[in-house]
Protein backbone atom coordinates (compact mmCIF):
# COMPACT_ATOMS: atom_id res chain seq x y z
CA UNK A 1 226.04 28.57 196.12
CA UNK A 2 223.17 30.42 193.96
CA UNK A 3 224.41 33.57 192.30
CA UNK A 4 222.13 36.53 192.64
CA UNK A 5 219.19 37.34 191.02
CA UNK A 6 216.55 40.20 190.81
CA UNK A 7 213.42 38.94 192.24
CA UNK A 8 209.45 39.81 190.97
CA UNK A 9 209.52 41.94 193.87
CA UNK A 10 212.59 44.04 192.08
CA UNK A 11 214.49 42.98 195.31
CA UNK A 12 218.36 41.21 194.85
CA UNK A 13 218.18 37.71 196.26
CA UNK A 14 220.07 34.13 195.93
CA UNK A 15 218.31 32.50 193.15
CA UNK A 16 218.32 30.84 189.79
CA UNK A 17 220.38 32.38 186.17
CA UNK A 18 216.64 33.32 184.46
CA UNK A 19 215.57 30.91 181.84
CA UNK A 20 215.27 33.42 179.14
CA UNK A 21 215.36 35.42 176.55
CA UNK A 22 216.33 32.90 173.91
CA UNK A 23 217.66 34.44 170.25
CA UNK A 24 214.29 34.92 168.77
CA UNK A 25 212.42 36.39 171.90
CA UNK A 26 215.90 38.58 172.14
CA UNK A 27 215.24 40.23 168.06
CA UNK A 28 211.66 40.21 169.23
CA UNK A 29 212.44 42.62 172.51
CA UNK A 30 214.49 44.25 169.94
CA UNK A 31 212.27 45.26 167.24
CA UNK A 32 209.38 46.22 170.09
CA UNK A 33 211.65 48.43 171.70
CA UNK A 34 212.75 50.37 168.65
CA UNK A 35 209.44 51.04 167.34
CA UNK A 36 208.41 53.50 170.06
CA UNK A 37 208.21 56.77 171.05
CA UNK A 38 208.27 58.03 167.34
CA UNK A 39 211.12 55.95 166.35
CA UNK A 40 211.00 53.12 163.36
CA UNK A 41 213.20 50.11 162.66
CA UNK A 42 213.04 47.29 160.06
CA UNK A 43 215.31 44.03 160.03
CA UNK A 44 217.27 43.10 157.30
CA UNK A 45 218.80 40.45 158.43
CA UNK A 46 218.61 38.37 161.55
CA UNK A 47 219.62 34.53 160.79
CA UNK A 48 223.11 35.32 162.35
CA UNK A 49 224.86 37.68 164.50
CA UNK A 50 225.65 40.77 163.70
CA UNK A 51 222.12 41.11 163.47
CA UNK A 52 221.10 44.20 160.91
CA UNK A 53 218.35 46.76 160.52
CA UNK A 54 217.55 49.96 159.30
CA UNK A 55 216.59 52.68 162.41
CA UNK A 56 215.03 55.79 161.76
CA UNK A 57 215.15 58.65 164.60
CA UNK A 58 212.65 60.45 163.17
CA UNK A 59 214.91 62.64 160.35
CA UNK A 60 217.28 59.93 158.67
CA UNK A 61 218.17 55.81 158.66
CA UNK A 62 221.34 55.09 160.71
CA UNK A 63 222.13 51.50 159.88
CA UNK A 64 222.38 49.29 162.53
CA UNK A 65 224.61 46.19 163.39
CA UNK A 66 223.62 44.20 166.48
CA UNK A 67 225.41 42.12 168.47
CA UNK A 68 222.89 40.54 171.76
CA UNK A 69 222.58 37.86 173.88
CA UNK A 70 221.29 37.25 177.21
CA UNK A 71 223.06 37.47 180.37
CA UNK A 72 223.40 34.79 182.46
CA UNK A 73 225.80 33.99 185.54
CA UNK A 74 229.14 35.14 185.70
CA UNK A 75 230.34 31.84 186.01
CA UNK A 76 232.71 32.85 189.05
CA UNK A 77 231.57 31.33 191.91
CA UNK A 78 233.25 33.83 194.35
CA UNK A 79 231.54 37.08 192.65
CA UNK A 80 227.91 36.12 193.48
CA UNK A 81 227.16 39.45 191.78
CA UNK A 82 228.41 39.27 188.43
CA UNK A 83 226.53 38.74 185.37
CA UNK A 84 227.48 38.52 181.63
CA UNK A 85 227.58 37.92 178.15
CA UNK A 86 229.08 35.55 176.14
CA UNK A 87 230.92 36.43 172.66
CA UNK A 88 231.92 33.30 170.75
CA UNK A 89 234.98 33.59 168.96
CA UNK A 90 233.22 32.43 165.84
CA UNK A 91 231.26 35.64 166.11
CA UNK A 92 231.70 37.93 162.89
CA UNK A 93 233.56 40.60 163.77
CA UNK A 94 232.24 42.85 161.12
CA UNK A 95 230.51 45.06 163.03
CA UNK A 96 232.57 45.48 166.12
CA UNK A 97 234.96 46.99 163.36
CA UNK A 98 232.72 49.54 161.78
CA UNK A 99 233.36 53.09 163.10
CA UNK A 100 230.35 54.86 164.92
CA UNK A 101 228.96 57.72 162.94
CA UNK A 102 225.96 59.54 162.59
CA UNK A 103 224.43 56.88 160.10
CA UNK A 104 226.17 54.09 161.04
CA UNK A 105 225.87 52.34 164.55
CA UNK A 106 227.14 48.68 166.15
CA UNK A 107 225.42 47.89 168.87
CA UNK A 108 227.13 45.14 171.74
CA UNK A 109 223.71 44.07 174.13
CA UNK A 110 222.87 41.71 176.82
CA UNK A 111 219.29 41.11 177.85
CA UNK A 112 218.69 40.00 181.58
CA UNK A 113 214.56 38.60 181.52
CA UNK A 114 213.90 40.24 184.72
CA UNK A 115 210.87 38.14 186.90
CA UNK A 116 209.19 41.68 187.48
CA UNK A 117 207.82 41.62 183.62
CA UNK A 118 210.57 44.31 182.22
CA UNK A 119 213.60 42.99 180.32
CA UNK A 120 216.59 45.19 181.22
CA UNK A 121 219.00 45.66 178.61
CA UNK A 122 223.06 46.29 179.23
CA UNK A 123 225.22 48.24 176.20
CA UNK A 124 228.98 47.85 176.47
CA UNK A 125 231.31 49.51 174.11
CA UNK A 126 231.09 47.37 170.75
CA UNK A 127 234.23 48.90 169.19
CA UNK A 128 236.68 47.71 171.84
CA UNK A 129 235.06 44.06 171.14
CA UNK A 130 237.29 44.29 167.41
CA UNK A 131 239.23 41.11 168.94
CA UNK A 132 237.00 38.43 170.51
CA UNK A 133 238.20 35.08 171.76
CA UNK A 134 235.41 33.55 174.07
CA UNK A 135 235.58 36.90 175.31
CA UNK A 136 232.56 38.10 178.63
CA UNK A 137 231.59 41.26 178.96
CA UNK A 138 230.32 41.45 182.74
CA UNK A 139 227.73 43.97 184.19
CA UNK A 140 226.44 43.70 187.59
CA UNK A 141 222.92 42.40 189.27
CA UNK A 142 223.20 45.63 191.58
CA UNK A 143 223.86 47.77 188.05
CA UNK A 144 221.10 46.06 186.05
CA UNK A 145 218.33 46.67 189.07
CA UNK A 146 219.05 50.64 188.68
CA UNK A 147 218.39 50.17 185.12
CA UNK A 148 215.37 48.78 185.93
CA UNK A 149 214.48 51.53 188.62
CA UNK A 150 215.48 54.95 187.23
CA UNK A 151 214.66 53.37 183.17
CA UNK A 152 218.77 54.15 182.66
CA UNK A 153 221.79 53.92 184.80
CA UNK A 154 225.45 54.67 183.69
CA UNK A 155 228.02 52.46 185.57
CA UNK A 156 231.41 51.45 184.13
CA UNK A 157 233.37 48.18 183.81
CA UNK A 158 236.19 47.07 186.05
CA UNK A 159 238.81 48.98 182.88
CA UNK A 160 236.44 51.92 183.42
CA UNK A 161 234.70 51.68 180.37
CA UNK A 162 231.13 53.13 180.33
CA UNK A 163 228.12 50.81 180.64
CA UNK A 164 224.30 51.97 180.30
CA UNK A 165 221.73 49.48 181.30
CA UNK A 166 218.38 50.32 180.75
CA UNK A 167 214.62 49.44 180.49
CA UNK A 168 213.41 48.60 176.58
CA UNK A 169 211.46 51.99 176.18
CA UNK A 170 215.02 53.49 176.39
CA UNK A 171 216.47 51.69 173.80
CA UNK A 172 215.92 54.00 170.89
CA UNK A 173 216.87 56.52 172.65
CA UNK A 174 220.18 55.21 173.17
CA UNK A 175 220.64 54.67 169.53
CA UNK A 176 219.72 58.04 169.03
CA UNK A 177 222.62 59.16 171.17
CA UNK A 178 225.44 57.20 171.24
CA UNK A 179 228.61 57.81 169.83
CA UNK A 180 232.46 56.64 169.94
CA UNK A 181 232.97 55.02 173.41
CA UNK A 182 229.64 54.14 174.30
CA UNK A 183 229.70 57.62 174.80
CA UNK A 184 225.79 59.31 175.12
CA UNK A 185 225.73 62.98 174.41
CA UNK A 186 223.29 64.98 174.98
CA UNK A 187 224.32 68.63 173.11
CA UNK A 188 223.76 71.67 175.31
CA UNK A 189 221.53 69.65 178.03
CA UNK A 190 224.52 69.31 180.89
CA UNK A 191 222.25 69.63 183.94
CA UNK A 192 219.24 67.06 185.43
CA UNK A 193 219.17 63.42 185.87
CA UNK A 194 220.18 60.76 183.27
CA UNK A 195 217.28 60.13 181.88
CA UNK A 196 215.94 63.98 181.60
CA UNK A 197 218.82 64.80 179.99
CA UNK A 198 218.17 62.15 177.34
CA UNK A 199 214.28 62.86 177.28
CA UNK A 200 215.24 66.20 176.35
CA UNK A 201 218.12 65.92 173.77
CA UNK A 202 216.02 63.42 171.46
CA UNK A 203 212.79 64.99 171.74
CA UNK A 204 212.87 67.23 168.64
CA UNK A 205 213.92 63.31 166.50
CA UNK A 206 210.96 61.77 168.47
CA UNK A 207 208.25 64.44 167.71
CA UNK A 208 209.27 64.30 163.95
CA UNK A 209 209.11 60.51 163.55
CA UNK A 210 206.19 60.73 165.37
CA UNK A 211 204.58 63.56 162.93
CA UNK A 212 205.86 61.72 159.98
CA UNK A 213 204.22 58.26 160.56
CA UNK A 214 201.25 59.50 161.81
CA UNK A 215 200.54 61.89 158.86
CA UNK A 216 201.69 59.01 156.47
CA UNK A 217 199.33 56.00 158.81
CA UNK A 218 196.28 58.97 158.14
CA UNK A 219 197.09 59.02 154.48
CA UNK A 220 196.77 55.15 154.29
CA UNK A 221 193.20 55.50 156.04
CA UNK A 222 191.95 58.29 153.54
CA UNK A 223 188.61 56.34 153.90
CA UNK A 224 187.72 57.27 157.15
CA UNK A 225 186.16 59.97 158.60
CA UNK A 226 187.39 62.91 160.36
CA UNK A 227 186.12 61.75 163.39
CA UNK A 228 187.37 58.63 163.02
CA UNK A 229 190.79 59.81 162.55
CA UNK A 230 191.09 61.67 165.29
CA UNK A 231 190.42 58.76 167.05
CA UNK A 232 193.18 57.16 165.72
CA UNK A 233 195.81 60.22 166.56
CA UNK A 234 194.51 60.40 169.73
CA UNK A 235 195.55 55.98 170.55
CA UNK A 236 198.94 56.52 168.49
CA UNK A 237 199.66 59.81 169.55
CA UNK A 238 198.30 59.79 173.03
CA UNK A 239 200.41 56.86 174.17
CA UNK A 240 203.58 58.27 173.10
CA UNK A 241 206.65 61.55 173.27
CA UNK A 242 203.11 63.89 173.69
CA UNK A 243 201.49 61.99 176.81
CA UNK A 244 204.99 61.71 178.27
CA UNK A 245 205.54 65.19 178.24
CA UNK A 246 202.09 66.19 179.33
CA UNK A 247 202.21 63.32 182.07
CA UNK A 248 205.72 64.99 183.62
CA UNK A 249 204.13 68.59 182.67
CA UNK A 250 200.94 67.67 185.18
CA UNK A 251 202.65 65.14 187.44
CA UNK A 252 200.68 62.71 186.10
CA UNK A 253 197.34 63.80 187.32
CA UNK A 254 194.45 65.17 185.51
CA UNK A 255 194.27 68.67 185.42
CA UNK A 256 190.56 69.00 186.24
CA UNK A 257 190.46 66.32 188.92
CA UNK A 258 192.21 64.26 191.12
CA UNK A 259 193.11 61.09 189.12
CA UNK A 260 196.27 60.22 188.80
CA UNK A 261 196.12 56.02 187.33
CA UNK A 262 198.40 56.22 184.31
CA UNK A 263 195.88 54.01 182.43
CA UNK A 264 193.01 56.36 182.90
CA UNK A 265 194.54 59.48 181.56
CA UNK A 266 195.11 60.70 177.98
CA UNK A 267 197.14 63.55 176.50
CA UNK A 268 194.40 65.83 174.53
CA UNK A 269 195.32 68.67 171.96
CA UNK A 270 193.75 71.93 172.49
CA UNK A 271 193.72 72.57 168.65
CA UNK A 272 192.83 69.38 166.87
CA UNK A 273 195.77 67.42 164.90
CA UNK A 274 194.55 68.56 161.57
CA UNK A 275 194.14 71.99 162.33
CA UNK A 276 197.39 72.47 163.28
CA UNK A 277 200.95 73.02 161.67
CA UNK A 278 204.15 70.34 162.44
CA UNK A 279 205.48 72.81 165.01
CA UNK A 280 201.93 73.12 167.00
CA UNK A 281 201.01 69.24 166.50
CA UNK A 282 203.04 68.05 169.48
CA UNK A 283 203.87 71.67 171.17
CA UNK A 284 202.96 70.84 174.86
CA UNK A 285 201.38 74.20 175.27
CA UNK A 286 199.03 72.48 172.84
CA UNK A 287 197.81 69.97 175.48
CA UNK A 288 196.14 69.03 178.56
CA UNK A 289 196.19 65.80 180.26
CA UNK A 290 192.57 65.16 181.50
CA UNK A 291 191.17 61.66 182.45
CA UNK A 292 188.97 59.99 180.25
CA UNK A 293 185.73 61.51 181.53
CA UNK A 294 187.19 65.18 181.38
CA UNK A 295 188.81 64.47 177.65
CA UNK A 296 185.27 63.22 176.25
CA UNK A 297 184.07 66.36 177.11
CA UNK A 298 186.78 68.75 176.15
CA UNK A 299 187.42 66.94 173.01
CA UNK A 300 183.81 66.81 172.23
CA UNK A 301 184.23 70.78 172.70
CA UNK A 302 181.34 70.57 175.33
CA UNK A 303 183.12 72.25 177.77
CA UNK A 304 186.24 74.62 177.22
CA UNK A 305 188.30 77.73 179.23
CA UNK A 306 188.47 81.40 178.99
CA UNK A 307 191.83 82.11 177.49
CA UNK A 308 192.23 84.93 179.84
CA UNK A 309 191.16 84.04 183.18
CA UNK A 310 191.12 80.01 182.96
CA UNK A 311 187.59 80.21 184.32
CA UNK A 312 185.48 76.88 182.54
CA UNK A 313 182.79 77.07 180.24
CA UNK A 314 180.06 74.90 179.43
CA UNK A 315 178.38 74.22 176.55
CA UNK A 316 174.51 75.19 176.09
CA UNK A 317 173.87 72.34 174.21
CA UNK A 318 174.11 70.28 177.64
CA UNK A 319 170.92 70.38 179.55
CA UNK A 320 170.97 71.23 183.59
CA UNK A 321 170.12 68.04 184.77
CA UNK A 322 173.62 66.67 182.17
CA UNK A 323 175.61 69.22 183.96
CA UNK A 324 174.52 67.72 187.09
CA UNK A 325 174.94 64.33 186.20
CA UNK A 326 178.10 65.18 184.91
CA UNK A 327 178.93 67.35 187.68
CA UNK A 328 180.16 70.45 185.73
CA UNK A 329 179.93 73.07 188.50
CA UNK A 330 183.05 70.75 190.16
CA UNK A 331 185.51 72.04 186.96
CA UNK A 332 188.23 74.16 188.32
CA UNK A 333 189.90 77.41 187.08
CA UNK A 334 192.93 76.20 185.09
CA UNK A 335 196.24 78.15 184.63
CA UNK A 336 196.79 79.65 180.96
CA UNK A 337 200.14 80.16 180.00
CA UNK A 338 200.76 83.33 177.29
CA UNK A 339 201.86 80.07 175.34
CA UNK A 340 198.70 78.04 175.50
CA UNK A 341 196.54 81.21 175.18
CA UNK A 342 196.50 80.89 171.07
CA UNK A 343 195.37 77.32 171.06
CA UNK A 344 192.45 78.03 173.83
CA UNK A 345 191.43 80.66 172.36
CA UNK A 346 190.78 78.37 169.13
CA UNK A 347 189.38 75.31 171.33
CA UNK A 348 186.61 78.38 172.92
CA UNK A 349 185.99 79.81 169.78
CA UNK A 350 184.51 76.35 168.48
CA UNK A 351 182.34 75.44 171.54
CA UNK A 352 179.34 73.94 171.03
């Protein structure tokens, strides 16, 4: 009898253990995953498990030991639900005896290679793993599908131990967090879903790494022009924490038009990147999210909004028949928040 499976459809049916992820495409998923969203990591070691690396959450390294393997089959033919890992008792044990601190982190993953395209990670509790003898660690297909649909899930083990599994682009985010007991706090945030909570409590990390390699990637590029670099902050910064925000902010629609495809809509700064300070560079009051006909105009500063009434304006330098072409006379009145009021009032100042 098949145990089972998640299907491409991201329904549960009777099916096949996945094929995948073997130990290189695992450190691969890895690395990928914890160089997002502002957040750097660097192996130091990967020939053997505990795996190591350095992680940066945007204002210090935490060291990071990582245990992972993929999860297959339970192996219990009555439980047609349960999946696992495997930990070998030749498995060095270093890391499941570390503490957790603030700089210090062991990590205890499985990786299920879900058909629809995402991987969905599970994290178990890797200090109560000290003592290993061909010991499982079981999560279930039901648990590791609402990963997969709400991008985190906390469920708990059959001692009531806490499990989180998770899409990859909430990975570093669950470094950031966790502590003792694969405990996830999120400090002063006690209200809102899961993964709202956890948007919101690493934010301030994410918008600093993200700052901090962008300035230092536009340092390395000190040949290029101005426009050219703004370019480049607008791919790197426009696909990460900023767009997110902006995306949730406008429910992911442009804010002069009806578009709403994910792919066709960027996060654009009011007040260019290099005008601004580190607290206005990724301030949300500092953005819109237009679509990618509206941002070549507002970031070409051919059209911009009264700071006071919202009410667009349109650059001379575009002739009657453009503005028809480009069908100007459809841009709305926009909402300015006392907030955002600073940063249009810059953006109108330097219309063309």
């Amino acid at each position: 009898m098949p145990y089972n499976q998640i299907s491409a459809l991201g329904t549960i049916v009777p099916g096949n253990d996945p094929a995948g992820p073997n130990a290189s495409q695992i450190r691969q998923i890895i690395y990928n995953a914890l160089n997002q969203g502002g957040y750097t990591f660097n192996w130091t070691r990967q020939n053997s498990q505990p795996y190591q690396g350095t992680f940066n959450d945007g204002t210090q390294n935490i060291d990071l030991y990582i245990y992972a393997w993929r999860i297959s089959n339970g192996g219990r033919q009555n439980l047609v639900d349960e999946k696992r890992i495997q930990i070998q008792a030749t498995v060095n044990n270093v890391g499941f005896l570390r503490p957790i601190t603030a700089t210090q982190k062991t990590l205890l993953l499985g990786i299920y290679d879900c058909p629809t395209g995402t991987p969905i990670f599970s994290a178990w509790d890797a200090t109560a793993n000290a003592t290993h003898t061909q010991k499982s660690c079981q999560v279930s297909i039901q648990d590791l599908l609402n990963g997969h649909n709400n991008g985190i899930y906390n469920t708990k083990d059959s001692h009531g131990n806490p499990i989180y599994t998770f899409t990859p682009d909430y990975l570093a985010q669950y470094v950031d967090l966790v502590q003792t007991g694969n405990a996830i706090v999120t400090p002063g945030i006690t209200t809102g879903s899961l993964r709202n909570r956890i948007a919101a409590s690493t934010q301030g990390h994410r918008s600093s790494g993200t700052i901090r390699t962008t300035n230092s990637l536009l340092s390395s590029l000190g040949k290029l022009t101005a426009t050219e670099k703004q370019a480049v902050i607008k791919q790197r910064v426009g696909q990460g924490i900023f767009r997110q925000i902006l995306i949730n902010n406008y429910g992911c629609k442009c804010a002069l038009c009806n578009i709403s495809t994910p792919s066709m809509l960027i996060a654009s700064h009011i007040k260019e990147w290099s005008q601004c300070n580190d607290a206005e560079k990724l301030d949300p009051n500092n953005g819109l999210l237009l679509c990618k006909h509206h941002d070549g105009l507002f970031d070409g500063h051919l059209i911009s909004f009264d700071e006071n009434t919202g009410a667009p304006i349109v650059s001379a330098t575009l002739s009657p028949a453009e503005q028809t072409e480009l069908n100007v006379a459809a841009l709305p009145t926009i909402s300015i928040s006392a907030s955002m009021k600073p940063f249009m009032t810059y953006h109108h100042a330097n219309l063309k």
